[in-house]
Protein backbone atom coordinates (compact mmCIF):
# COMPACT_ATOMS: atom_id res chain seq x y z
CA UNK A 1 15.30 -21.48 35.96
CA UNK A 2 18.52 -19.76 36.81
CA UNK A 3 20.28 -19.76 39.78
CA UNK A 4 21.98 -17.27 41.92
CA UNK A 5 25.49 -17.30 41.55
CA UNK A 6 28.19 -15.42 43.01
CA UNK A 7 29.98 -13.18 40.39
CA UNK A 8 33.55 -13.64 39.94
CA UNK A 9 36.05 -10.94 38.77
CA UNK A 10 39.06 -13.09 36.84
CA UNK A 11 42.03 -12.27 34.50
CA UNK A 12 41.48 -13.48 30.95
CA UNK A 13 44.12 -13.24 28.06
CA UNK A 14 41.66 -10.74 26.40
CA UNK A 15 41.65 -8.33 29.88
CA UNK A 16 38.71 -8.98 32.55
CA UNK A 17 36.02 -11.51 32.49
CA UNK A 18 32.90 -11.64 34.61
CA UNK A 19 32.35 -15.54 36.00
CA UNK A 20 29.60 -16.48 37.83
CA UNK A 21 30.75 -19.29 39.90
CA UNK A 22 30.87 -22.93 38.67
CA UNK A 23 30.51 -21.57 35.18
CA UNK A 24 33.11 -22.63 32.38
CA UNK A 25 32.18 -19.76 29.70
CA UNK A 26 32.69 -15.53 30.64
CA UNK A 27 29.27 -14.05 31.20
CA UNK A 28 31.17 -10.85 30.14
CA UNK A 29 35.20 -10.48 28.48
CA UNK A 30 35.69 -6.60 28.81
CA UNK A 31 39.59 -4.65 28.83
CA UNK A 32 39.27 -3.77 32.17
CA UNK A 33 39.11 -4.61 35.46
CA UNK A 34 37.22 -1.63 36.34
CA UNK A 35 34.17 -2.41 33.96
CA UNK A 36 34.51 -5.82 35.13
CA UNK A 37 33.84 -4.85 38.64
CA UNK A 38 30.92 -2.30 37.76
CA UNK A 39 28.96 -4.97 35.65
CA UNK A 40 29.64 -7.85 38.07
CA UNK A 41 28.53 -5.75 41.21
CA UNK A 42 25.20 -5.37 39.04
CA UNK A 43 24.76 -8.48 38.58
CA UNK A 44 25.02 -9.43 42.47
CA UNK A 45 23.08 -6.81 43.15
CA UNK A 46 20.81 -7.91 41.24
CA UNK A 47 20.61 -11.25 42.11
CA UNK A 48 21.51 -10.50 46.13
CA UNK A 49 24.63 -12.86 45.93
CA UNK A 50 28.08 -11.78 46.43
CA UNK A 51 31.02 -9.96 44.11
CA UNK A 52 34.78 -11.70 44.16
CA UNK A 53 37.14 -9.69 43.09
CA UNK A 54 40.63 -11.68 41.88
CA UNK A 55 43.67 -9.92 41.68
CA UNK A 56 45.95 -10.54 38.55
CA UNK A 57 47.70 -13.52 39.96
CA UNK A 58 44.22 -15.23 40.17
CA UNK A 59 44.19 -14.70 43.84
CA UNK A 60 40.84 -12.92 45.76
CA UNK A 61 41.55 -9.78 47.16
CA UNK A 62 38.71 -7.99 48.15
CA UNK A 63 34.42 -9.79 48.12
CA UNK A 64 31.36 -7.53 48.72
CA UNK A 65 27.77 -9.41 49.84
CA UNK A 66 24.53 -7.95 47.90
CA UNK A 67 22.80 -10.93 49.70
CA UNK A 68 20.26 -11.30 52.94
CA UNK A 69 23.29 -10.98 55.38
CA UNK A 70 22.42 -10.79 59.40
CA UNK A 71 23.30 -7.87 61.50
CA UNK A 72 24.84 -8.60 63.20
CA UNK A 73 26.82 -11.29 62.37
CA UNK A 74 26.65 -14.99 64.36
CA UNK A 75 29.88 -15.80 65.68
């Protein structure tokens, strides 16, 4: 059984990968970041877990929830 993992957006020397989180290997190495995003945000659409997008310094700049999320929000 596979589990639900959020979907990572990361430099790689050969462009974009596509990481789902805790994972070692790429599920995807594409050129760019672009088609990175697209296929991850299937993926945690898919799966109803969330997108991380990192910038080129490795840094997150920007997530997006697919998941069950409350509205609104506790806290």
């Amino acid at each position: 059984m596979t589990k639900n993992r959020n979907q990572h957006v990361v430099p790689h020397p050969e462009g974009w990968a596509v990481k789902g989180a805790g994972s070692e290997r790429a599920t995807k190495v594409v050129e760019t970041q672009r088609e990175a995003i697209s296929i991850a945000r299937g993926i945690a659409q898919n799966q109803g877990t969330e997108m991380l997008i990192h910038g080129e310094n490795g840094r997150i700049r920007e997530r997006n929830s697919y998941g069950n999320d409350p509205f609104p929000p506790k806290g």
